[in-house]
PDB file of N, CA and C in Angstrom:
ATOM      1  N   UNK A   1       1.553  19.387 -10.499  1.00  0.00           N
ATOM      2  CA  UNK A   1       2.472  18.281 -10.520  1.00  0.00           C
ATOM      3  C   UNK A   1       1.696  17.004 -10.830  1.00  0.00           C
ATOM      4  N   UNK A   2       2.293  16.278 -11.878  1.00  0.00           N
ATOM      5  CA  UNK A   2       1.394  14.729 -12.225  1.00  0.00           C
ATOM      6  C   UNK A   2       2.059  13.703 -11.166  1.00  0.00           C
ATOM      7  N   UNK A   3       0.934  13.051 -11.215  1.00  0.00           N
ATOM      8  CA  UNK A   3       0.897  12.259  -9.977  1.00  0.00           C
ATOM      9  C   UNK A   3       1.072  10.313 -10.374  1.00  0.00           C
ATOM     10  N   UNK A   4       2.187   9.597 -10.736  1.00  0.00           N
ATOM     11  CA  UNK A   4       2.292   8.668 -10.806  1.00  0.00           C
ATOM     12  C   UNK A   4       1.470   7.864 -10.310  1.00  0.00           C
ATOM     13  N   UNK A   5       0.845   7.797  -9.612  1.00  0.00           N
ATOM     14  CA  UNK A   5      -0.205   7.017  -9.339  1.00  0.00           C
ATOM     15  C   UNK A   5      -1.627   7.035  -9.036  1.00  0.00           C
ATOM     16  N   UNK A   6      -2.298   8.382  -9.594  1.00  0.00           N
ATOM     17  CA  UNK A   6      -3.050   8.746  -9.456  1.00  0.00           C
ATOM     18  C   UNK A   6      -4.326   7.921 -10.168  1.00  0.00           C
ATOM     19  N   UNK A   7      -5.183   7.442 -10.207  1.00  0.00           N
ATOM     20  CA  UNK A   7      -5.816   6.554 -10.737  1.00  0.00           C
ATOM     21  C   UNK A   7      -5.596   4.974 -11.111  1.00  0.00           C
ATOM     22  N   UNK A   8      -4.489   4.463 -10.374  1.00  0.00           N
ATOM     23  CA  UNK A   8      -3.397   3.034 -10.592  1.00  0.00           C
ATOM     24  C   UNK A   8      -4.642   2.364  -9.689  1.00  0.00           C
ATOM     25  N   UNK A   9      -4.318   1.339  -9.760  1.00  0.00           N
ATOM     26  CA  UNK A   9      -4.864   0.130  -8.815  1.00  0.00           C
ATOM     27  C   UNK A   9      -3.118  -0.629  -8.899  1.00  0.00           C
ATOM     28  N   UNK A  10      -3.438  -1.103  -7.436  1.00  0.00           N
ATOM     29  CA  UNK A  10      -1.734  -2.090  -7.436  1.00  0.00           C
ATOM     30  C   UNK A  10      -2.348  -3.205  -6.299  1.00  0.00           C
ATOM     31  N   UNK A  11      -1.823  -4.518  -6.726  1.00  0.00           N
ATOM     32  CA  UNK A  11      -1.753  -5.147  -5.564  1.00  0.00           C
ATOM     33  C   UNK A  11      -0.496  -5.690  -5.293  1.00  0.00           C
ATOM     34  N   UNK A  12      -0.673  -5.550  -4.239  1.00  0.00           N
ATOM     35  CA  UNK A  12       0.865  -5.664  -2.756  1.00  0.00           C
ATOM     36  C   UNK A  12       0.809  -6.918  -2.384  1.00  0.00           C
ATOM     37  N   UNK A  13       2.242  -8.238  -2.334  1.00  0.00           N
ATOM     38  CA  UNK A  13       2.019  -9.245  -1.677  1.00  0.00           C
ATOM     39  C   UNK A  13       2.785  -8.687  -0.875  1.00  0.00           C
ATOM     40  N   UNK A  14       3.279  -9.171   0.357  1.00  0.00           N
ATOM     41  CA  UNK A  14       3.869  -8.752   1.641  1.00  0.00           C
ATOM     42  C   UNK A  14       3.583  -6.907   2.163  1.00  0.00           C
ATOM     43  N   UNK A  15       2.784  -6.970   2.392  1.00  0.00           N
ATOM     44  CA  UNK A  15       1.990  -5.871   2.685  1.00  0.00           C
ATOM     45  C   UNK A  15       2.154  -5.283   4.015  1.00  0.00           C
ATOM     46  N   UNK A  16       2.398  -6.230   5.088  1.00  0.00           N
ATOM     47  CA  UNK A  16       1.901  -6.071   6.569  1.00  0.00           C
ATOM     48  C   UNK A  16       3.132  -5.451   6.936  1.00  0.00           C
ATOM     49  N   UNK A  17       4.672  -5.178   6.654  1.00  0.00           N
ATOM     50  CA  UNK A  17       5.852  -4.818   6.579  1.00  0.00           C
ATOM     51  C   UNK A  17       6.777  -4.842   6.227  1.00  0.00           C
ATOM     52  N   UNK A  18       7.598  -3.546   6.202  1.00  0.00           N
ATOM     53  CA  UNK A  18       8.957  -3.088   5.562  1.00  0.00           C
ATOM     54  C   UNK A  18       8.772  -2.879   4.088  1.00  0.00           C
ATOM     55  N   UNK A  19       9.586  -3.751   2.875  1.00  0.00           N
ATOM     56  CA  UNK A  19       9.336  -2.981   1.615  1.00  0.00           C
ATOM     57  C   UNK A  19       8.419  -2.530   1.276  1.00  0.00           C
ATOM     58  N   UNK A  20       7.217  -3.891   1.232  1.00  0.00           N
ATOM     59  CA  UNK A  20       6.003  -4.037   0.618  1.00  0.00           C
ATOM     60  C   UNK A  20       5.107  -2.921   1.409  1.00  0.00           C
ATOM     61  N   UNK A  21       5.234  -2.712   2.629  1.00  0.00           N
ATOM     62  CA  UNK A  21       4.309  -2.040   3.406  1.00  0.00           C
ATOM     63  C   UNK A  21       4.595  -0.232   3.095  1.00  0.00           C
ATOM     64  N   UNK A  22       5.846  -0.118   2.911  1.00  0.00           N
ATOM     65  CA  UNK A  22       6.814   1.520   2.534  1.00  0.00           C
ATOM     66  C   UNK A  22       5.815   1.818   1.168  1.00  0.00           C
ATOM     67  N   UNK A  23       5.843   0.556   0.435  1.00  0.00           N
ATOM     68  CA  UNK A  23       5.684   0.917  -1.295  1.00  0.00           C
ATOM     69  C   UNK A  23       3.972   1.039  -1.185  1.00  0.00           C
ATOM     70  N   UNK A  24       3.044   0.167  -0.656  1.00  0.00           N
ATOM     71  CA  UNK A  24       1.798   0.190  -0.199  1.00  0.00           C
ATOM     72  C   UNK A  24       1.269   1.501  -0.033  1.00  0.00           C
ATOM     73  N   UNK A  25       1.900   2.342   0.921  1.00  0.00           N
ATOM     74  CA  UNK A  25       1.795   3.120   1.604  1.00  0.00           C
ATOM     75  C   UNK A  25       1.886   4.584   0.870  1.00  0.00           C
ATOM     76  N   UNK A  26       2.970   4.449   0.118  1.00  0.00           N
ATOM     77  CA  UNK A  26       3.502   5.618  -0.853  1.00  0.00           C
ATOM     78  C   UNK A  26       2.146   5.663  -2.247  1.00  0.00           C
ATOM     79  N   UNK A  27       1.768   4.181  -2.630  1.00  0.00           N
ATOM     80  CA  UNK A  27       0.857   4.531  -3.489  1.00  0.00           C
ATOM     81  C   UNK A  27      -0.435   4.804  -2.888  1.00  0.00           C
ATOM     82  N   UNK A  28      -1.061   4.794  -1.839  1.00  0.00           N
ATOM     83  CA  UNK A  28      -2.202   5.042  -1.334  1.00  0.00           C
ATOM     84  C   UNK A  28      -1.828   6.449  -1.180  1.00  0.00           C
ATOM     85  N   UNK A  29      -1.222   6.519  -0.401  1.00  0.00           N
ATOM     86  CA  UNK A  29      -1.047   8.524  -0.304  1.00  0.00           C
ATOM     87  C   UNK A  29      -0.780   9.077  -1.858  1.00  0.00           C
ATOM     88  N   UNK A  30      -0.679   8.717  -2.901  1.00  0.00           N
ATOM     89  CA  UNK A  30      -0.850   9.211  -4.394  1.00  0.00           C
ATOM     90  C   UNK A  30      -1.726   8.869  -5.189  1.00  0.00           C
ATOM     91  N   UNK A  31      -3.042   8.379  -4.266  1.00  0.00           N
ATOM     92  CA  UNK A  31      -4.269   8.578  -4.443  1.00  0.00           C
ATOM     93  C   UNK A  31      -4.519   7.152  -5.715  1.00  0.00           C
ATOM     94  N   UNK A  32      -3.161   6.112  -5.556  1.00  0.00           N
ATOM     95  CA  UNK A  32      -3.895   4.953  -5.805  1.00  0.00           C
ATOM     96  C   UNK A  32      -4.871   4.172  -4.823  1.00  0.00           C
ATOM     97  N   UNK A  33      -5.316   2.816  -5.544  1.00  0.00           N
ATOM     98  CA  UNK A  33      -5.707   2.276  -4.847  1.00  0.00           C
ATOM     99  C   UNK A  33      -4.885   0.897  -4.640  1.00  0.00           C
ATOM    100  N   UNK A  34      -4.737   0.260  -3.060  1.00  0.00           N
ATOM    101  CA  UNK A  34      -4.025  -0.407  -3.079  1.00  0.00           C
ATOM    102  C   UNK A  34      -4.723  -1.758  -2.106  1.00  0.00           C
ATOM    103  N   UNK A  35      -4.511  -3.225  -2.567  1.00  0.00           N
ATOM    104  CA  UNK A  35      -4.852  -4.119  -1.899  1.00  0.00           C
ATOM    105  C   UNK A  35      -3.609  -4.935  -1.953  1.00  0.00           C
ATOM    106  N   UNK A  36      -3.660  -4.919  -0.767  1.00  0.00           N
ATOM    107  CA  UNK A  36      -2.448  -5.557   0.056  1.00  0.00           C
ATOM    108  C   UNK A  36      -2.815  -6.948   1.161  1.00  0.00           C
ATOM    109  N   UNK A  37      -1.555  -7.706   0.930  1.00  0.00           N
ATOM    110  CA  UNK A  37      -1.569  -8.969   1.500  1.00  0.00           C
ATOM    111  C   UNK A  37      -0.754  -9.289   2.413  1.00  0.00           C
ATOM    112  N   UNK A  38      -0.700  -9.886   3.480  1.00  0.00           N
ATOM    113  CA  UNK A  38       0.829 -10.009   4.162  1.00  0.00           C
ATOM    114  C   UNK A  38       0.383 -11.249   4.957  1.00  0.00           C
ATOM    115  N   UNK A  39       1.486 -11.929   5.748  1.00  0.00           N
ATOM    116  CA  UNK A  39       1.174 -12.880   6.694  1.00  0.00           C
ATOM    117  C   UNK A  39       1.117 -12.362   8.254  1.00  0.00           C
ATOM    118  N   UNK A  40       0.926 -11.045   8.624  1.00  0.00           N
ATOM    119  CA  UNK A  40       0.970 -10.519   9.849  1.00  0.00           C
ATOM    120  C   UNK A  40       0.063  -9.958   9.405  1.00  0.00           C
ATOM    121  N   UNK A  41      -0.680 -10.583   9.980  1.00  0.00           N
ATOM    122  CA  UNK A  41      -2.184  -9.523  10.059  1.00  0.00           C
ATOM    123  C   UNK A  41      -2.178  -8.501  11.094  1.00  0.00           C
ATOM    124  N   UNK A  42      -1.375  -8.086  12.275  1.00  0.00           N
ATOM    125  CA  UNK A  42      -0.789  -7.280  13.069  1.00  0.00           C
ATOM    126  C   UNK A  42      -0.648  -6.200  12.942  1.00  0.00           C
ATOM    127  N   UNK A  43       0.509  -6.652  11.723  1.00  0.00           N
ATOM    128  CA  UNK A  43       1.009  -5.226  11.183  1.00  0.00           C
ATOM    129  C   UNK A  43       0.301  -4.068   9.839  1.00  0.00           C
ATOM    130  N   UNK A  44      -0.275  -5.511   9.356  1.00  0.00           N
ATOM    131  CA  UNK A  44      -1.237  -4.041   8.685  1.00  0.00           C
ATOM    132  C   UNK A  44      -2.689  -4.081   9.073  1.00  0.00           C
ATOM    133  N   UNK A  45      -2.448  -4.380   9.837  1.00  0.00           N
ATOM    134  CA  UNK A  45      -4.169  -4.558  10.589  1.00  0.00           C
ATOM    135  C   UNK A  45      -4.508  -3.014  10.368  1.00  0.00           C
ATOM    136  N   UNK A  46      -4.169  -1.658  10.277  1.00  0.00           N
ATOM    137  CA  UNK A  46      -4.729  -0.737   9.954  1.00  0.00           C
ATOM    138  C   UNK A  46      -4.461   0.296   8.208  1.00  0.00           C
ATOM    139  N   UNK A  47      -3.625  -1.129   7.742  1.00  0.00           N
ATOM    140  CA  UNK A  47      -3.809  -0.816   6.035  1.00  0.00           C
ATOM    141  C   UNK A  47      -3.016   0.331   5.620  1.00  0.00           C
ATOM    142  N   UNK A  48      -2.329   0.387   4.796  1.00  0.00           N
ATOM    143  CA  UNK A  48      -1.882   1.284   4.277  1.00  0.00           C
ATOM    144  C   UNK A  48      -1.866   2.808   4.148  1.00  0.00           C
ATOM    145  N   UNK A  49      -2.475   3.173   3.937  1.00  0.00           N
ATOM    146  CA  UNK A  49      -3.166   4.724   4.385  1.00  0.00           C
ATOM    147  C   UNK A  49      -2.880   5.054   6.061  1.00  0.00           C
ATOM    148  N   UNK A  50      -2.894   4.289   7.017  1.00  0.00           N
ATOM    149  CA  UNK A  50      -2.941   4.540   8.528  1.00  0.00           C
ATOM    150  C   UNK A  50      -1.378   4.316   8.794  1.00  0.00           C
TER     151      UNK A  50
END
């Protein structure tokens, strides 16, 4: 199965939760890479992948 994001780089503004953090999340587990931003450092204090 090809993998939409397999070799992508993406960066994420609102990162730390809900859309941005769902979509973050979905491309790291498909083996992009993802740098993400948010104003709650809280909530993604353990990044996308976690």
């Amino acid at each position: 199965m090809s993998n939409a994001f397999h070799h992508k780089v993406a960066v994420m503004t609102g990162g730390s939760a809900g859309i941005g953090h769902a979509t973050a999340r979905k491309i790291a587990k498909g083996s992009g890479t993802v740098y993400s931003t948010g104003r709650n450092q809280d909530g993604g204090g353990r990044g996308p992948a976690g």
